[in-house]
Protein backbone atom coordinates (compact mmCIF):
# COMPACT_ATOMS: atom_id res chain seq x y z
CA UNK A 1 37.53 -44.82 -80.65
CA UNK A 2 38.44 -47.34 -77.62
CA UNK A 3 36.91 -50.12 -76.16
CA UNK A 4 37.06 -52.55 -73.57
CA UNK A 5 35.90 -56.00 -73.84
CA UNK A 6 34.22 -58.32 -71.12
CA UNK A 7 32.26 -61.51 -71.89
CA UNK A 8 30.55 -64.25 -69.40
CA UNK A 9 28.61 -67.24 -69.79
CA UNK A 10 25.33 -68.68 -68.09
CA UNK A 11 22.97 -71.15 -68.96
CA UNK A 12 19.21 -70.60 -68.85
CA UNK A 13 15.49 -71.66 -69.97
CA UNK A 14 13.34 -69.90 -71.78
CA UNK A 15 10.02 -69.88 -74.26
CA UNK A 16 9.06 -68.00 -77.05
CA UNK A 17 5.12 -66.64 -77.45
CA UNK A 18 4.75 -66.68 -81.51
CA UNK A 19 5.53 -68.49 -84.71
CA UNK A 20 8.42 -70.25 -83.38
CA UNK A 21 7.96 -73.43 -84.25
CA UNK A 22 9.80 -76.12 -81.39
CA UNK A 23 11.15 -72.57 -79.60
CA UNK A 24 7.78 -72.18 -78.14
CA UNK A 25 8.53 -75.00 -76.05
CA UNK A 26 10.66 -74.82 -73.08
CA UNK A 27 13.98 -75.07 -73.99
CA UNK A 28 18.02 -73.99 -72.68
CA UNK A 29 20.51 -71.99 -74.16
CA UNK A 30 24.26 -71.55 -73.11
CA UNK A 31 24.20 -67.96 -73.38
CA UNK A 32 27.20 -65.89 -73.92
CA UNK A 33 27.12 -62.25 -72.71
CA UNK A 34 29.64 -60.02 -74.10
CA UNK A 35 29.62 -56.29 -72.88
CA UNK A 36 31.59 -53.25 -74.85
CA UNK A 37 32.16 -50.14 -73.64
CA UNK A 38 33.56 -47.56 -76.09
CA UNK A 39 34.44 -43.68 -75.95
CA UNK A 40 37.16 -41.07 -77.31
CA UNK A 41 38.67 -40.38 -74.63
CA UNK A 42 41.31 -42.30 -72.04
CA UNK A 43 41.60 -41.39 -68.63
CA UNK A 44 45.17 -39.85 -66.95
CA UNK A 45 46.08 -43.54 -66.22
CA UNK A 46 45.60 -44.40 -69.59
CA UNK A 47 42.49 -46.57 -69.17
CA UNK A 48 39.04 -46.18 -71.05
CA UNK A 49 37.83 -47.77 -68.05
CA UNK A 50 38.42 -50.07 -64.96
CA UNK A 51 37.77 -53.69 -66.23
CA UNK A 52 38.19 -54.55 -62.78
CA UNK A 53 34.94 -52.77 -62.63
CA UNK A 54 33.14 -53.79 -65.93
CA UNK A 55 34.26 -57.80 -64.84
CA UNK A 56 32.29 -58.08 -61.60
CA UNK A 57 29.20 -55.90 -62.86
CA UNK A 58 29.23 -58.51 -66.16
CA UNK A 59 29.51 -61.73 -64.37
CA UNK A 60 26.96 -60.97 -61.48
CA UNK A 61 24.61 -59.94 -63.80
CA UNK A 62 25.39 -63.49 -65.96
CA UNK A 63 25.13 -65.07 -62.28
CA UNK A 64 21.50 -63.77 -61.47
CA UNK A 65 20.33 -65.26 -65.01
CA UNK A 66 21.93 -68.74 -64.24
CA UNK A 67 20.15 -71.66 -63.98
CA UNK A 68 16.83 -69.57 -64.38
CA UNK A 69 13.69 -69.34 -66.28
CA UNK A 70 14.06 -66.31 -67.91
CA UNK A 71 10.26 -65.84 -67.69
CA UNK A 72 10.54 -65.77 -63.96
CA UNK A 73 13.15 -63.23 -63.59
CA UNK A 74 11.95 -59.84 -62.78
CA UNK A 75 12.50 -57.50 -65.55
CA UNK A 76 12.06 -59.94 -67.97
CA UNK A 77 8.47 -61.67 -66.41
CA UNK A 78 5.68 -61.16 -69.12
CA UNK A 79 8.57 -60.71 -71.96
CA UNK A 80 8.65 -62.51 -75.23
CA UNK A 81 12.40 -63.59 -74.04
CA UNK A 82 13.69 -63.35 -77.64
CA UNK A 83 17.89 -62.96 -77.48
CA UNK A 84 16.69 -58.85 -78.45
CA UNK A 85 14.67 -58.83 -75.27
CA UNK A 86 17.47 -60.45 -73.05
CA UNK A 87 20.15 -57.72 -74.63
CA UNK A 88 17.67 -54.98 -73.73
CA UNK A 89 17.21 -55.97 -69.74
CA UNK A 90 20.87 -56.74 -70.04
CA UNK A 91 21.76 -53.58 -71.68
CA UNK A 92 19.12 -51.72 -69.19
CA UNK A 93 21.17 -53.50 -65.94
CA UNK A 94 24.41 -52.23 -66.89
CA UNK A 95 23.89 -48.78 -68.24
CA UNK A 96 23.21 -46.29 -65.12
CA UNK A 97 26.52 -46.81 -63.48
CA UNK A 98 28.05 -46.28 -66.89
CA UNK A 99 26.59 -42.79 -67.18
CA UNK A 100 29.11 -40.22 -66.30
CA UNK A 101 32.44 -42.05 -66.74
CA UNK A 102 33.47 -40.64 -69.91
CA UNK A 103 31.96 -43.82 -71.87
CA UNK A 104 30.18 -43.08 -75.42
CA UNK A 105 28.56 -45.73 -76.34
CA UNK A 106 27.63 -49.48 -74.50
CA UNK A 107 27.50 -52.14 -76.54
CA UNK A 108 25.73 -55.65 -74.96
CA UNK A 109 25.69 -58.84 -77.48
CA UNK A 110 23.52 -62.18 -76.12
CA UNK A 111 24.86 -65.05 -78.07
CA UNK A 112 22.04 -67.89 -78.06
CA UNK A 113 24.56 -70.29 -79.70
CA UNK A 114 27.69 -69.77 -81.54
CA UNK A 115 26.44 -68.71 -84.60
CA UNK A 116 23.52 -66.64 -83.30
CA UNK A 117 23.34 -63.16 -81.69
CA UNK A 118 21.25 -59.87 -81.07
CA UNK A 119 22.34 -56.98 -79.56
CA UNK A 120 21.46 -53.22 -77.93
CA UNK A 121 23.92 -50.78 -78.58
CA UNK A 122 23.22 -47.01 -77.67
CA UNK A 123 24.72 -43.81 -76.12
CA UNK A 124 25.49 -43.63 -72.77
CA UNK A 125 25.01 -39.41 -72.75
């Protein structure tokens, strides 16, 4: 199995609607998005794919979260923004023009702080 790596950062606001103790409160993170693709198979130039492609789709979606509410972006508006929630829309964002490239799997990893992390992983068939 290969993979190919990109990761960007953003910072944004967010609240969480439960037992959360201070978290219910708004409050920032530094976020750190890190995006895997993985499959089988290379292509004829040896690539799993273009990270000059993965790169840009990665850090514009980090850009449209950045300096945001995440309770005000659409997509995510009416979501408990847990770190599972934000890996989902992530995960949801980068998926379709994934589909069809050979990929197997996408892997998307929100990092709240260095120590913490949820994540979507699933097929891309």
């Amino acid at each position: 199995m290969y993979e190919v790596y990109v990761a960007a950062r953003f910072e944004a606001a967010h609240r969480l609607v439960g037992d959360f103790g201070p978290a219910t409160r708004l409050h920032g993170h530094t976020y750190r998005l890190e995006v895997l693709v993985r499959g089988e198979h290379l292509h004829d130039d040896g690539t799993l794919y273009d990270i000059g492609l993965l790169r840009p789709a990665v850090e514009d979606l980090a850009a449209s979260l950045h300096y945001r509410d995440l309770g005000e972006v659409p997509g995510l508006a009416g979501v408990n923004t847990t770190a599972e929630a934000l890996a989902r829309y992530c995960w949801e964002r980068l998926a379709p023009p994934l589909r069809g490239e050979g990929l197997d799997s996408l892997v998307v990893r929100v990092w709240e702080s260095s120590e913490v992390y949820a994540a979507r992983e699933d097929s891309l068939g």
